[in-house]
PDB file of N, CA and C in Angstrom:
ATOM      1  N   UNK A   1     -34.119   5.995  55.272  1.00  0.00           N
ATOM      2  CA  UNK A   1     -33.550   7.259  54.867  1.00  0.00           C
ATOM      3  C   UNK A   1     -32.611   7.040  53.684  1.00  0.00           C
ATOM      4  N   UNK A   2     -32.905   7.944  52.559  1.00  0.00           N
ATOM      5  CA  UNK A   2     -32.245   8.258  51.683  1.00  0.00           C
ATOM      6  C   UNK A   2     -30.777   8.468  51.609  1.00  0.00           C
ATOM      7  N   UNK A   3     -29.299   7.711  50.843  1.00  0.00           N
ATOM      8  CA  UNK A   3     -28.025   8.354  51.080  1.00  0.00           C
ATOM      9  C   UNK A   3     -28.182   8.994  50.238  1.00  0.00           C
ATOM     10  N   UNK A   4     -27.421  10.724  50.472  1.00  0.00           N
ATOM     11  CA  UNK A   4     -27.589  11.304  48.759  1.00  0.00           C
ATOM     12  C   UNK A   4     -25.850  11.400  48.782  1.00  0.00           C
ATOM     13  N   UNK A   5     -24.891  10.455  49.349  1.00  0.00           N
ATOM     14  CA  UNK A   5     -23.459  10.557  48.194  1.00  0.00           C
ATOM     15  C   UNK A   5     -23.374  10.097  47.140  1.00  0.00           C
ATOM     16  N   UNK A   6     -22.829  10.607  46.628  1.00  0.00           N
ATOM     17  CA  UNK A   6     -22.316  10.418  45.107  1.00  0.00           C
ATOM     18  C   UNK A   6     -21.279   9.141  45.278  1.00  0.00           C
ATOM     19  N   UNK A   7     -21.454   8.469  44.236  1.00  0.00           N
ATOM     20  CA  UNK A   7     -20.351   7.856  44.021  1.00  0.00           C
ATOM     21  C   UNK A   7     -18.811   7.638  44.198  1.00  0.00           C
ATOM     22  N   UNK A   8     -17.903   7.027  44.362  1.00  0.00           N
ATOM     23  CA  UNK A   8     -16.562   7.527  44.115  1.00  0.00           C
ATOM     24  C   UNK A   8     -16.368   7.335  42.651  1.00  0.00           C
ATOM     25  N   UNK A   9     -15.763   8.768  42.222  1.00  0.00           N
ATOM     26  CA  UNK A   9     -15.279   9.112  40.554  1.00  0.00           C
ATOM     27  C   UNK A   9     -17.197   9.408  40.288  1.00  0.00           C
ATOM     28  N   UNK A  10     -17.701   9.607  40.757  1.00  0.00           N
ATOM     29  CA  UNK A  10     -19.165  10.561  40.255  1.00  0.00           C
ATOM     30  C   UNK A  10     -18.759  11.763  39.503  1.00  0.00           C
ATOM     31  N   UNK A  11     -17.867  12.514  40.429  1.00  0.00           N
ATOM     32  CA  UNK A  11     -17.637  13.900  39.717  1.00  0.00           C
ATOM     33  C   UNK A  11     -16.863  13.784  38.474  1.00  0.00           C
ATOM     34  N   UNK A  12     -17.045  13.775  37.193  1.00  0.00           N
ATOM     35  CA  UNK A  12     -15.778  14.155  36.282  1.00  0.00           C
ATOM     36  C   UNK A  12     -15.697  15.462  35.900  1.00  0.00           C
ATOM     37  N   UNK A  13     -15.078  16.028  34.792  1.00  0.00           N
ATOM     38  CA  UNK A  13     -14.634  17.393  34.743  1.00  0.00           C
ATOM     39  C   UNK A  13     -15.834  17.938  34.121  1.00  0.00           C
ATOM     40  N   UNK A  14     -16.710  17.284  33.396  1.00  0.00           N
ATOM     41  CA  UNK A  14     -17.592  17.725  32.453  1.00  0.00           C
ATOM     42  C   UNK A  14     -18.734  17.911  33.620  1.00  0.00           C
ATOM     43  N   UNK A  15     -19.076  17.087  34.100  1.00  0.00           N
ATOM     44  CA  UNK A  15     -20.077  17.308  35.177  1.00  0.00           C
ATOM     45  C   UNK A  15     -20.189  18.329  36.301  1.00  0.00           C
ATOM     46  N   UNK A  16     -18.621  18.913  37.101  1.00  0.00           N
ATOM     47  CA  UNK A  16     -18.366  19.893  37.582  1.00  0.00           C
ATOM     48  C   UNK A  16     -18.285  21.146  36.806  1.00  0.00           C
ATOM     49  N   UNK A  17     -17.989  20.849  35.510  1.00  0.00           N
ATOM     50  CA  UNK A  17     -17.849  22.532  35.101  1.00  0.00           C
ATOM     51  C   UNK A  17     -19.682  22.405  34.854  1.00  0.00           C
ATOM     52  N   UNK A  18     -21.122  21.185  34.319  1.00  0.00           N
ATOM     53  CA  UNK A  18     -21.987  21.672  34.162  1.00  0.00           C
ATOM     54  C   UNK A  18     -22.673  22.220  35.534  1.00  0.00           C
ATOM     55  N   UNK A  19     -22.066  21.725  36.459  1.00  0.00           N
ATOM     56  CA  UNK A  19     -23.084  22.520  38.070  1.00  0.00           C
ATOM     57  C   UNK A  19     -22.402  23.793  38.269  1.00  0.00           C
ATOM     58  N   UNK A  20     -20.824  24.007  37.715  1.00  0.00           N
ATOM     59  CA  UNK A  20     -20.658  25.150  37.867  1.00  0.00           C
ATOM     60  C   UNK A  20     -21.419  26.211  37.487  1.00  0.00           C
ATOM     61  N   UNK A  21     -21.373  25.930  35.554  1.00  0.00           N
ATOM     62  CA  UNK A  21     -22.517  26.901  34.931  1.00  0.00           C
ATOM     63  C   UNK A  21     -23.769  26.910  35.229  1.00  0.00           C
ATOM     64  N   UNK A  22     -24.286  25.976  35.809  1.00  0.00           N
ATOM     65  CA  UNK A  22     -26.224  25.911  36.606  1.00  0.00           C
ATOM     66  C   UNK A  22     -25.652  26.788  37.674  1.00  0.00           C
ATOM     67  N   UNK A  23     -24.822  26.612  38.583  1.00  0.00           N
ATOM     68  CA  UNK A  23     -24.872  27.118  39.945  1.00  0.00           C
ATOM     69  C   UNK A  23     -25.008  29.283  39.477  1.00  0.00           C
ATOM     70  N   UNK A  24     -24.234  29.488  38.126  1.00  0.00           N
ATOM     71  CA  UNK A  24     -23.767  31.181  37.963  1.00  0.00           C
ATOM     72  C   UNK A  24     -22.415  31.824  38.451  1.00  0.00           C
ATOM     73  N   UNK A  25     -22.256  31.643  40.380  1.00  0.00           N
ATOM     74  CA  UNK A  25     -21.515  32.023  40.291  1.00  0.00           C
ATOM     75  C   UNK A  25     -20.765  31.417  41.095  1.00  0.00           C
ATOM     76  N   UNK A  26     -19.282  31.917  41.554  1.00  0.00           N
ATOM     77  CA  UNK A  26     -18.449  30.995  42.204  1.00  0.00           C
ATOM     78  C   UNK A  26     -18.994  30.818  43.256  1.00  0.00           C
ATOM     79  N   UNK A  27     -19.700  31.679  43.854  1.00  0.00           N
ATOM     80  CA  UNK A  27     -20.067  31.637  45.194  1.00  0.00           C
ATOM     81  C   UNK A  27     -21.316  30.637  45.562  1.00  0.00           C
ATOM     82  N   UNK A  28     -21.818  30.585  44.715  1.00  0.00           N
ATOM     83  CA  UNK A  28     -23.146  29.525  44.797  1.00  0.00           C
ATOM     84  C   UNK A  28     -22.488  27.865  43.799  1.00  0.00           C
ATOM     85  N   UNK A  29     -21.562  28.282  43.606  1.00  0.00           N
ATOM     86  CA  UNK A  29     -20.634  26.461  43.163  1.00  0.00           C
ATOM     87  C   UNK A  29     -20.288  26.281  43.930  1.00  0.00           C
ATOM     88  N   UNK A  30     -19.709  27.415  45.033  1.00  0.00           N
ATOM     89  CA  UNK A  30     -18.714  26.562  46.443  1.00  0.00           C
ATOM     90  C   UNK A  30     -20.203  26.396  46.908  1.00  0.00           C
ATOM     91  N   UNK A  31     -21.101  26.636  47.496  1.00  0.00           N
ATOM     92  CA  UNK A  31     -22.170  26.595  48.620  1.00  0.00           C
ATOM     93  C   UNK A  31     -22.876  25.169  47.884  1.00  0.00           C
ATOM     94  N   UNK A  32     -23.918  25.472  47.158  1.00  0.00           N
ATOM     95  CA  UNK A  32     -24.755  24.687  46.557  1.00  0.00           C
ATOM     96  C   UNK A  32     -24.320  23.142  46.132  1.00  0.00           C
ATOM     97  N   UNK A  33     -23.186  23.307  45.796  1.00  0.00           N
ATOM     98  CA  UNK A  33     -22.054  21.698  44.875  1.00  0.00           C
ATOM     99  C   UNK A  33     -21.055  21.651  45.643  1.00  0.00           C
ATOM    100  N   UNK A  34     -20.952  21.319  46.712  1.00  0.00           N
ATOM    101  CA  UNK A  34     -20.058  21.294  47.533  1.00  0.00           C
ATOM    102  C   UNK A  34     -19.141  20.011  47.366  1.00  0.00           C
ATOM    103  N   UNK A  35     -20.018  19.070  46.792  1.00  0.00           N
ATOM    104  CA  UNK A  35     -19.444  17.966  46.364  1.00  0.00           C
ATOM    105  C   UNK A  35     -18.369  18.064  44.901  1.00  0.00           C
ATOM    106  N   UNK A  36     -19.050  18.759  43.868  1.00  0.00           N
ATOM    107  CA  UNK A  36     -18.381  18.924  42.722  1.00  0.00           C
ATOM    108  C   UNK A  36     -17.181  20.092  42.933  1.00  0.00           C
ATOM    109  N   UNK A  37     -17.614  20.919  44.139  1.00  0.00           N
ATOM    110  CA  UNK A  37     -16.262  21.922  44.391  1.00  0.00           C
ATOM    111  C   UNK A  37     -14.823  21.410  44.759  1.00  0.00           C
ATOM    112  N   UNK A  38     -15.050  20.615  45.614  1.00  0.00           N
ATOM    113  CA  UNK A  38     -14.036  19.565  46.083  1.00  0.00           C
ATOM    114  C   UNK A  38     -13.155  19.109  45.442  1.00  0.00           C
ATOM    115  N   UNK A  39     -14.242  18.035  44.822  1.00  0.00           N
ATOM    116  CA  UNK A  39     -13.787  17.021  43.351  1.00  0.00           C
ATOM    117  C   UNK A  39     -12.603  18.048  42.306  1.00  0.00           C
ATOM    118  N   UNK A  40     -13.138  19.266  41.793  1.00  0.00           N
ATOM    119  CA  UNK A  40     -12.768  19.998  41.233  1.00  0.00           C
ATOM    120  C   UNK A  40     -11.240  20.526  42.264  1.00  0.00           C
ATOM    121  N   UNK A  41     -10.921  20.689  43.502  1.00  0.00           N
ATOM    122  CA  UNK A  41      -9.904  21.209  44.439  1.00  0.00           C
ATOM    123  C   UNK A  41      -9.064  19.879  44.379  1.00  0.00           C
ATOM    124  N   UNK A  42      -9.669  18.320  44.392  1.00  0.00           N
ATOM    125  CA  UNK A  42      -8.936  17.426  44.500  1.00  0.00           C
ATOM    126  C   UNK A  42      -8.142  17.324  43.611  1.00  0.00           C
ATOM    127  N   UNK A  43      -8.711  17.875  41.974  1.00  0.00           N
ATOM    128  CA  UNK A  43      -8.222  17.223  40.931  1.00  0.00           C
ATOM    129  C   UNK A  43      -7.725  18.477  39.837  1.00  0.00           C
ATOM    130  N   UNK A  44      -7.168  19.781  40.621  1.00  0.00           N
ATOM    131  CA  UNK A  44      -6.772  20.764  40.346  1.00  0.00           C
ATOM    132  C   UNK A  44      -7.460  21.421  39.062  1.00  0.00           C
ATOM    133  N   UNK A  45      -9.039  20.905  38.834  1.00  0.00           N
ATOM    134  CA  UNK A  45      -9.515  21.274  37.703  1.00  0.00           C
ATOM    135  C   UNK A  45     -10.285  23.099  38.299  1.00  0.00           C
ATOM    136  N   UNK A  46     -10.464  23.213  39.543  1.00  0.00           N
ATOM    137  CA  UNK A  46     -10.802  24.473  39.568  1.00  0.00           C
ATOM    138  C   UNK A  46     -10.369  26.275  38.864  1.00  0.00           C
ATOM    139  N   UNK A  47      -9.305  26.161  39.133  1.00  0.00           N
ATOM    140  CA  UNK A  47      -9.080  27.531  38.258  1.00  0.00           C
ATOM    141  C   UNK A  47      -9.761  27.835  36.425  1.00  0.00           C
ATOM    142  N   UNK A  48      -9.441  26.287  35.949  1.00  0.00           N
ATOM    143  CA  UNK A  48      -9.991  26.154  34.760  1.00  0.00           C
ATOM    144  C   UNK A  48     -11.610  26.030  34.508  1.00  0.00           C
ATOM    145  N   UNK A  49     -11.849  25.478  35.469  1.00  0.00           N
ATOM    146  CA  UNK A  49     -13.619  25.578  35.501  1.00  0.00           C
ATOM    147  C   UNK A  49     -14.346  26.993  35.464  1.00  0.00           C
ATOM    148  N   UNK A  50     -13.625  28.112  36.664  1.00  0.00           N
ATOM    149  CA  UNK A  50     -14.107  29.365  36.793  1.00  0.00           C
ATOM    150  C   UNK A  50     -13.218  30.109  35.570  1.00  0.00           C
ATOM    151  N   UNK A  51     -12.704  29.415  34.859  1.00  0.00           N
ATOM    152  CA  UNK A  51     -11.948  30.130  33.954  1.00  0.00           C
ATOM    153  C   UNK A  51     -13.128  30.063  32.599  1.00  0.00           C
ATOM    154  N   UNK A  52     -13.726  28.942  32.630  1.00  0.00           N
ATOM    155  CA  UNK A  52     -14.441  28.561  31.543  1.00  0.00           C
ATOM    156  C   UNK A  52     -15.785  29.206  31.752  1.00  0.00           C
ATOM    157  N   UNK A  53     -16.189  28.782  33.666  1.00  0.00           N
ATOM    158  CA  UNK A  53     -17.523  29.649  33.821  1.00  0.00           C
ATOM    159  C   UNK A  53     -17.574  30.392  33.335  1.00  0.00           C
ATOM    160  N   UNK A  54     -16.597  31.952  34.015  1.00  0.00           N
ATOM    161  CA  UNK A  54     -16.602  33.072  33.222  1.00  0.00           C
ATOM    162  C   UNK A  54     -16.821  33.540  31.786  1.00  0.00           C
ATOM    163  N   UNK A  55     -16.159  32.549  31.204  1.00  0.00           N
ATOM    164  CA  UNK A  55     -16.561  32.656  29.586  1.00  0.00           C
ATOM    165  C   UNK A  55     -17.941  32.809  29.249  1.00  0.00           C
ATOM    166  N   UNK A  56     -18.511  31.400  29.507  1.00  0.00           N
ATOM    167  CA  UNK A  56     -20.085  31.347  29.597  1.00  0.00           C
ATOM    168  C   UNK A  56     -20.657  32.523  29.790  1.00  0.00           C
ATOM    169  N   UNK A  57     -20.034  32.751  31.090  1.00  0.00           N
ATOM    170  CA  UNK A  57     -21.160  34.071  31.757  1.00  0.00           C
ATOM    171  C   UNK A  57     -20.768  34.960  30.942  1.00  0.00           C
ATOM    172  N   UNK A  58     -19.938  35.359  30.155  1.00  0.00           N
ATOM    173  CA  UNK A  58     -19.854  36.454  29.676  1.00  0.00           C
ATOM    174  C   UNK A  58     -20.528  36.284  28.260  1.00  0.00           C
ATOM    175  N   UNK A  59     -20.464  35.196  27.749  1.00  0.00           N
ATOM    176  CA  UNK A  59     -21.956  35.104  26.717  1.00  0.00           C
ATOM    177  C   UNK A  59     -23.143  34.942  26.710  1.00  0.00           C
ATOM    178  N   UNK A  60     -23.814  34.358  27.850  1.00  0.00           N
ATOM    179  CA  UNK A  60     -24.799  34.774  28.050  1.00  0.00           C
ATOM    180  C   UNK A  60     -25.340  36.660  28.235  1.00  0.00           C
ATOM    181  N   UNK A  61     -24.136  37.252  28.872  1.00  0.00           N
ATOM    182  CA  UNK A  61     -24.621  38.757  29.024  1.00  0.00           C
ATOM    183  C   UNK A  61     -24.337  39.223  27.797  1.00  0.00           C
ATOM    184  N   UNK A  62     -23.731  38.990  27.092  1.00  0.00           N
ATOM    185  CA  UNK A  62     -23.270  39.587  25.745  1.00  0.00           C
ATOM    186  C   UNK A  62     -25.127  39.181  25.218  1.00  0.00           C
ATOM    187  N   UNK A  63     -25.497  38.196  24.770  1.00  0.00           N
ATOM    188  CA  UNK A  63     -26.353  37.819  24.197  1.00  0.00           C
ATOM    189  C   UNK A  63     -27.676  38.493  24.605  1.00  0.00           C
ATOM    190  N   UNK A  64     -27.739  38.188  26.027  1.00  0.00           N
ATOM    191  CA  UNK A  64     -28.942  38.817  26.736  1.00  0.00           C
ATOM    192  C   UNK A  64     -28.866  40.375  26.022  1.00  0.00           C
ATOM    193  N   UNK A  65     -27.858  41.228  26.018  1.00  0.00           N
ATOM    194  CA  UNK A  65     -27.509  42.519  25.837  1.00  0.00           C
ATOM    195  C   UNK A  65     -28.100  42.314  24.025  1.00  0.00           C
ATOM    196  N   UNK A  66     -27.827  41.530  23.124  1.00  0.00           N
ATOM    197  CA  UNK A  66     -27.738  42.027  22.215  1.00  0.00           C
ATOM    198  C   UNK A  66     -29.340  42.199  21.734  1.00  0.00           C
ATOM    199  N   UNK A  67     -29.868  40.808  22.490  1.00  0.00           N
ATOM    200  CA  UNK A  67     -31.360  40.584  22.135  1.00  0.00           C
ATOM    201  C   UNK A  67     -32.233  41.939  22.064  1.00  0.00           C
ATOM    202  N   UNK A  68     -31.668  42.477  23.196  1.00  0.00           N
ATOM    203  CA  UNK A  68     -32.620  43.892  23.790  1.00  0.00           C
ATOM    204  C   UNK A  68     -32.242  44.961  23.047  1.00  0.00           C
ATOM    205  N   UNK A  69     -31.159  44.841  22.409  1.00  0.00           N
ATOM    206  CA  UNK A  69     -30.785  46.305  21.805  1.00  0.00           C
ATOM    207  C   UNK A  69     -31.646  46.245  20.230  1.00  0.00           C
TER     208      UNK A  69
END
């Protein structure tokens, strides 16, 4: 049988904010990356991650929006 942990120091900041933006939304970063959510709670990088998600997400809808108009 397969271990699937991560490393210790696997998670860095760049790697949690990219599963953040794959995951969409907060709610599927806490569920899905449970590992990188953590990492991110251990190392007080969370507020800034969903701070940054949000950004993202809000350019992607900006963009999606502009394509269509």
């Amino acid at each position: 049988m397969e271990n699937k942990t991560k490393p210790k120091g696997y998670w860095t900041y760049e790697k949690c904010l990219k599963a953040a933006i794959e995951q969409g939304t907060r709610n599927n970063f806490r569920i899905k990356a449970s590992g990188a959510t953590k990492s991110a709670i251990r190392n007080n990088w969370l507020d800034k991650i969903y701070k940054e998600m949000n950004h993202f997400l809000f350019l992607k809808v900006n963009y999606a929006y502009v394509c269509r108009v």
